[in-house]
Protein backbone atom coordinates (compact mmCIF):
# COMPACT_ATOMS: atom_id res chain seq x y z
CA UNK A 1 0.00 0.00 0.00
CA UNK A 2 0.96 3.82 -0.85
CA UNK A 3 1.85 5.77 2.77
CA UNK A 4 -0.49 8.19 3.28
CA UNK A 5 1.34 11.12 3.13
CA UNK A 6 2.52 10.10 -0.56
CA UNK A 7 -1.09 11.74 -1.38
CA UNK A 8 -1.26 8.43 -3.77
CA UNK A 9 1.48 9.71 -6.44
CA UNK A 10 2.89 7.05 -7.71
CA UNK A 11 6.47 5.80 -6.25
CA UNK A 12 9.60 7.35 -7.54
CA UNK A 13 11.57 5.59 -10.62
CA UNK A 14 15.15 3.96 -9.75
CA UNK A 15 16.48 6.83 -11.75
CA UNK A 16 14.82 9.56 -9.83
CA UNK A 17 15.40 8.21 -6.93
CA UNK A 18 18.82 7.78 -7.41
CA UNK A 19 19.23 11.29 -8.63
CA UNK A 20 17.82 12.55 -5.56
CA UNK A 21 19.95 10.33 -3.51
CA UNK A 22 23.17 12.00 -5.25
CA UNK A 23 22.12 15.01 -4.82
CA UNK A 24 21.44 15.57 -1.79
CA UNK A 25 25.30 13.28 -0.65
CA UNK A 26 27.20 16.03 -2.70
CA UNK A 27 24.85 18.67 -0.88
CA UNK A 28 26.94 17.92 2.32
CA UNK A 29 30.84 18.16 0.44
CA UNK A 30 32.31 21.04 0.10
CA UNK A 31 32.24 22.85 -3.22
CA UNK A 32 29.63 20.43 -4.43
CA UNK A 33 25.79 20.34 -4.52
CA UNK A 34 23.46 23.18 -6.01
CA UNK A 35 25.77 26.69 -6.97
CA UNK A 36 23.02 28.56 -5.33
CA UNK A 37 19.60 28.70 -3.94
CA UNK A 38 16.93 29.00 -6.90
CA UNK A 39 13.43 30.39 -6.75
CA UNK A 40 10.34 30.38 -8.77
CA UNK A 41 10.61 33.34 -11.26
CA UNK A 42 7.20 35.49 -9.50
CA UNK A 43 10.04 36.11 -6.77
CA UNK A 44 11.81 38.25 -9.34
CA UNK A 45 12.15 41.69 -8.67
CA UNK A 46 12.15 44.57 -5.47
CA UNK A 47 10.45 43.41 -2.63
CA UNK A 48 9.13 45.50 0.66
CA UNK A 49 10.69 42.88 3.55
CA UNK A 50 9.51 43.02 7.30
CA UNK A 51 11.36 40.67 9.30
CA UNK A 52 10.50 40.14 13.18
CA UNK A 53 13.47 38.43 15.28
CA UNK A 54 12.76 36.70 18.25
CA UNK A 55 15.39 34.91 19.13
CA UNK A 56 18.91 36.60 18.67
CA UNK A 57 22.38 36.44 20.06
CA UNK A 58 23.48 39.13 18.17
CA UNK A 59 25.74 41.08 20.72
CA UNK A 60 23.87 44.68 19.48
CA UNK A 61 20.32 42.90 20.88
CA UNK A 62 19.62 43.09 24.27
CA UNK A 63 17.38 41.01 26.01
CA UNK A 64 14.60 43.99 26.47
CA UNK A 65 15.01 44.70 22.96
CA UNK A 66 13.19 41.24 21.32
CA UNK A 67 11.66 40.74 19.38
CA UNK A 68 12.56 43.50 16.84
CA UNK A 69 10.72 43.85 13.52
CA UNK A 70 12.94 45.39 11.09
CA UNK A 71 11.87 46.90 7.80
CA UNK A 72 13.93 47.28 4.20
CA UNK A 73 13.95 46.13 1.25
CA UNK A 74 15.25 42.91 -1.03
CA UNK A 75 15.83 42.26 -4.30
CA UNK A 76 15.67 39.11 -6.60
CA UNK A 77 17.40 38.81 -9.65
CA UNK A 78 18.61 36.49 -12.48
CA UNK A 79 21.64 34.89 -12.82
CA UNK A 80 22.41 37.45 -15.53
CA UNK A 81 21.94 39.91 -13.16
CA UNK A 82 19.15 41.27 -14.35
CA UNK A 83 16.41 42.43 -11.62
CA UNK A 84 13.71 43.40 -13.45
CA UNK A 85 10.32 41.83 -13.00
CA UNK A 86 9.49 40.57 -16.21
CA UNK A 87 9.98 36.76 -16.00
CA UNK A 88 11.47 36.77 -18.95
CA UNK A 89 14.32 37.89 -17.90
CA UNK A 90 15.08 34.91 -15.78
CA UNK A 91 17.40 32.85 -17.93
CA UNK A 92 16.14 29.15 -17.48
CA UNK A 93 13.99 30.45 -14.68
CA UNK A 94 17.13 30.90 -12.15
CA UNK A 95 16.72 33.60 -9.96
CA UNK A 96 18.75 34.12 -6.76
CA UNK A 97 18.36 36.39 -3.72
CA UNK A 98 20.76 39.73 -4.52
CA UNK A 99 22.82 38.53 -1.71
CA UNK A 100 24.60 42.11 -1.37
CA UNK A 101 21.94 44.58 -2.13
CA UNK A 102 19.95 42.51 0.77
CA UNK A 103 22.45 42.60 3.33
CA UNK A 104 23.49 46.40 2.27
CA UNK A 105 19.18 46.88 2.94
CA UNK A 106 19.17 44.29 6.33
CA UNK A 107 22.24 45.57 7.92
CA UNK A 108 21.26 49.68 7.48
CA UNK A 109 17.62 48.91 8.52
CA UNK A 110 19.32 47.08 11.96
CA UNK A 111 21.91 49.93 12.69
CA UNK A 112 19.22 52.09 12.86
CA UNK A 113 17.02 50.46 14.73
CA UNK A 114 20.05 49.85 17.80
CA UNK A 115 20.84 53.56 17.23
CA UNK A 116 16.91 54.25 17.28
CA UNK A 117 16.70 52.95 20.93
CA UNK A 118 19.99 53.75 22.42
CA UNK A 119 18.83 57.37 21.89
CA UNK A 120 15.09 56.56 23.10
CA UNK A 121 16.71 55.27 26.19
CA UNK A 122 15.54 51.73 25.41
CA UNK A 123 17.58 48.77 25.92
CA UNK A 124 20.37 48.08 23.30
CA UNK A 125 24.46 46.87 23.82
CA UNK A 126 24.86 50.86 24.00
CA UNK A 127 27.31 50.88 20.87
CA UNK A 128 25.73 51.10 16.89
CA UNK A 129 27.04 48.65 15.01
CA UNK A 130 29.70 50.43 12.31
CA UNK A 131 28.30 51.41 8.96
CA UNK A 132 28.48 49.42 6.22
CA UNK A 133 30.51 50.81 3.28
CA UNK A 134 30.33 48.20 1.05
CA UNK A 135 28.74 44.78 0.22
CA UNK A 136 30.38 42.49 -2.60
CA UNK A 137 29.06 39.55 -3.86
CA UNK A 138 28.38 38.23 -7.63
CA UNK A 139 26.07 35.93 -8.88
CA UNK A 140 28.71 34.12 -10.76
CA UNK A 141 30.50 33.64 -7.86
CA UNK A 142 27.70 32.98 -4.98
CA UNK A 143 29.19 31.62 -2.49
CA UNK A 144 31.17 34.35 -1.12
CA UNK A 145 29.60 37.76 0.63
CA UNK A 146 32.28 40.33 1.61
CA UNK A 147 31.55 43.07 3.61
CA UNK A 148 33.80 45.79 4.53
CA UNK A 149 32.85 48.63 7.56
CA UNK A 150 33.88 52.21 8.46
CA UNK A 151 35.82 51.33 11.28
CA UNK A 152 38.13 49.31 9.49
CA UNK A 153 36.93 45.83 10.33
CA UNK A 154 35.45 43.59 7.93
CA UNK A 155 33.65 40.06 7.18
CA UNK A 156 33.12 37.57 4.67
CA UNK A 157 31.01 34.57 4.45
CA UNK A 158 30.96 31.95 2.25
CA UNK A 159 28.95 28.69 2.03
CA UNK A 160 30.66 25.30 1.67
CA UNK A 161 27.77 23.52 1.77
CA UNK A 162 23.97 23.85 0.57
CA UNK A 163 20.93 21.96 -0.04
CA UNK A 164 17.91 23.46 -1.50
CA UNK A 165 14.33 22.47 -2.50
CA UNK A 166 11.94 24.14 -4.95
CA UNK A 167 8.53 22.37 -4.74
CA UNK A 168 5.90 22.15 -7.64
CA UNK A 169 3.55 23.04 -5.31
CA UNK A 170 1.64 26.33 -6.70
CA UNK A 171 2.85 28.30 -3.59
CA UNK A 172 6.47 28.70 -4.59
CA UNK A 173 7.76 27.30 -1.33
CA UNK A 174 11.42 27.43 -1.17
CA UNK A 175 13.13 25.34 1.91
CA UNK A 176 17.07 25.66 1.65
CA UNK A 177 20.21 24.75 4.08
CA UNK A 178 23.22 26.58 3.86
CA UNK A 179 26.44 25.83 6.24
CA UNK A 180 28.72 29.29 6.54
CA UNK A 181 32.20 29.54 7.07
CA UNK A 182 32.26 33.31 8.26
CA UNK A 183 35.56 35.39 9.00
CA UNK A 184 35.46 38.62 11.09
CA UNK A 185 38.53 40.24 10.85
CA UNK A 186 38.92 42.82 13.48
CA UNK A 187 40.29 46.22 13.81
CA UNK A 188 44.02 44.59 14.57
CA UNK A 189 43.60 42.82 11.38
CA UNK A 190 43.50 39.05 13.38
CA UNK A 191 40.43 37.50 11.81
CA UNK A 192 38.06 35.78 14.06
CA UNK A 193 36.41 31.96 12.52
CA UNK A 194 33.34 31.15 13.12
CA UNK A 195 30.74 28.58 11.46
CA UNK A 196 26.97 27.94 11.02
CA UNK A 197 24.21 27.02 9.47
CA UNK A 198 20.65 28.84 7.92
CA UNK A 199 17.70 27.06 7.45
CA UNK A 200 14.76 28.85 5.57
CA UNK A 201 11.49 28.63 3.71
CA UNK A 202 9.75 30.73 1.87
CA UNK A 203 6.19 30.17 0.09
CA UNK A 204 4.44 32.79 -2.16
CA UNK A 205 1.17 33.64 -3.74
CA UNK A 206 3.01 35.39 -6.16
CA UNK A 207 2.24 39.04 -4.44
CA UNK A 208 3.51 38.21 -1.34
CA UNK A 209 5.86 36.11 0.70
CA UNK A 210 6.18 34.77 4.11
CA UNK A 211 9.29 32.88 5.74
CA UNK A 212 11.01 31.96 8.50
CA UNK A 213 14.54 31.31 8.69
CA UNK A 214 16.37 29.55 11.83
CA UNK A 215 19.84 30.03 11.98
CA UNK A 216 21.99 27.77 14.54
CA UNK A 217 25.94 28.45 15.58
CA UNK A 218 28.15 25.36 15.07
CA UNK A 219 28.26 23.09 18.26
CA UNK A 220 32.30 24.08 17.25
CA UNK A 221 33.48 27.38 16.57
CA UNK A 222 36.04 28.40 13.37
CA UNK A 223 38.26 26.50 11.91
CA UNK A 224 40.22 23.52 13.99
CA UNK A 225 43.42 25.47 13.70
CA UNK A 226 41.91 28.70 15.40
CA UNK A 227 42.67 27.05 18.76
CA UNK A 228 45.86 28.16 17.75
CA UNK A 229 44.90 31.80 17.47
CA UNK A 230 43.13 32.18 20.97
CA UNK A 231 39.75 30.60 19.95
CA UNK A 232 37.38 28.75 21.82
CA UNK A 233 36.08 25.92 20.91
CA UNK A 234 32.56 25.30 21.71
CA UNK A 235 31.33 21.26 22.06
CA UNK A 236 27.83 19.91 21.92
CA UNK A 237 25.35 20.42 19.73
CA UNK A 238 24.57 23.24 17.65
CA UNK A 239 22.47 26.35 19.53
CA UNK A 240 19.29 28.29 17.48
CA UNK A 241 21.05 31.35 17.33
CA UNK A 242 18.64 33.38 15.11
CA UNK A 243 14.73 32.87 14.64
CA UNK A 244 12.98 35.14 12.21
CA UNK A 245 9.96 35.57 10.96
CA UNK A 246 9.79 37.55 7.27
CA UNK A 247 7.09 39.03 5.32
CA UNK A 248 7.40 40.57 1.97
CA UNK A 249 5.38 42.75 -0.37
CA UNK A 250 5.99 43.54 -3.82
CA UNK A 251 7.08 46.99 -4.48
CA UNK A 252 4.80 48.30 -7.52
């Protein structure tokens, strides 16, 4: 008999099934697996992007100040580059998150807010984060974001590994896993490792777009060989670091 929640479809050729099972092994080795996180083609374009944090260890949050809704924008575009919202324009029907515009949009829209209510008197770390003056990242090369500050320090993540879903289900739901490698090199130029792992999904009605995105910090911090630079090593297993909730509405 067919399980139940097979909803009766008929079972999976060898060849499918196979397929699937190689993709998702060179999903967890480095360098392999899908170049980058594809979604349905109605995601192309600007979007209006309310996200509400509830869970954060981000060292800028305090306690009293979660959850936090910011509000910026995001953009989707082709693997051409091209972000304009004819479908058309999606070569193949790739289109990728603007990885840099986003976290040019995220990051300004979160220095204000921590600047917002350290000068309400609300609770905050009582330092804004530095500005950002400048976001790189390429859809050609999509595994790397580098970001570079005003106060001299920078970071850059990249993914080494990623597994990603788009289901033929009419609601353009998206559920992706991405493991980071991230590198925050400080003011004395000694950059700090540091590892996790994002796990979202999106689903559309083609106007809008809800989410929510976990992130978790690896059960061991940086690379092995950081012990050797002074850092800490953290055992067990990995900690929900980040839980979001996002909402987006196209920009007309």
């Amino acid at each position: 008999a067919v399980p139940p929640s097979w909803g009766g479809a008929p079972p999976a050729s060898a060849a499918q099934t196979t397929a699937e099972a190689i993709r998702r092994t060179a999903a967890g080795i480095p360098g392999y697996g899908q170049p980058d996180v594809y979604y349905p083609t109605s995601y192309l374009g600007r979007w209006r992007a309310k996200k509400t944090i509830v869970v954060s260890d981000n060292p800028y949050f305090a306690s009293g100040l979660l959850p936090v809704t910011l509000n910026y924008e995001m953009r989707f575009t082709s693997v051409d580059g091209d972000s304009k919202e004819e479908t058309d324009n999606a070569v193949g029907g790739k289109v990728v998150a603007d990885r840099a515009f986003n976290e040019q949009s995220y990051y300004e829209a979160l220095r204000n807010v921590v600047i917002a209510s350290s000068s309400n008197g609300g609770e905050s770390s009582g330092r804004a984060p530095p500005a950002l003056r400048s976001a790189i990242w390429v859809p050609t090369n999509p595994n790397v974001l580098s970001s570079t500050y005003d106060d001299g320090t920078s970071q850059e993540i990249k993914v080494t590994k990623r597994a990603a879903t788009l289901e033929q289900d009419g609601e353009g739901t998206v559920s992706s896993s991405e493991y980071r490698r991230i590198s925050d090199v400080g003011m004395n130029g000694i950059p700090i490792l540091s590892a996790s792992r994002v796990l979202t999904k999106w689903r559309s009605d083609g106007e809008s777009v809800e989410a929510i995105e976990i992130v978790y910090a690896d059960g061991v911090m940086g690379d092995p060989m950081g012990g050797a630079g002074g850092a800490v090593a953290r055992q067990g297993a990995p900690v929900a670091s980040s839980k979001s909730r996002i909402s987006l509405q196209r920009i007309q």
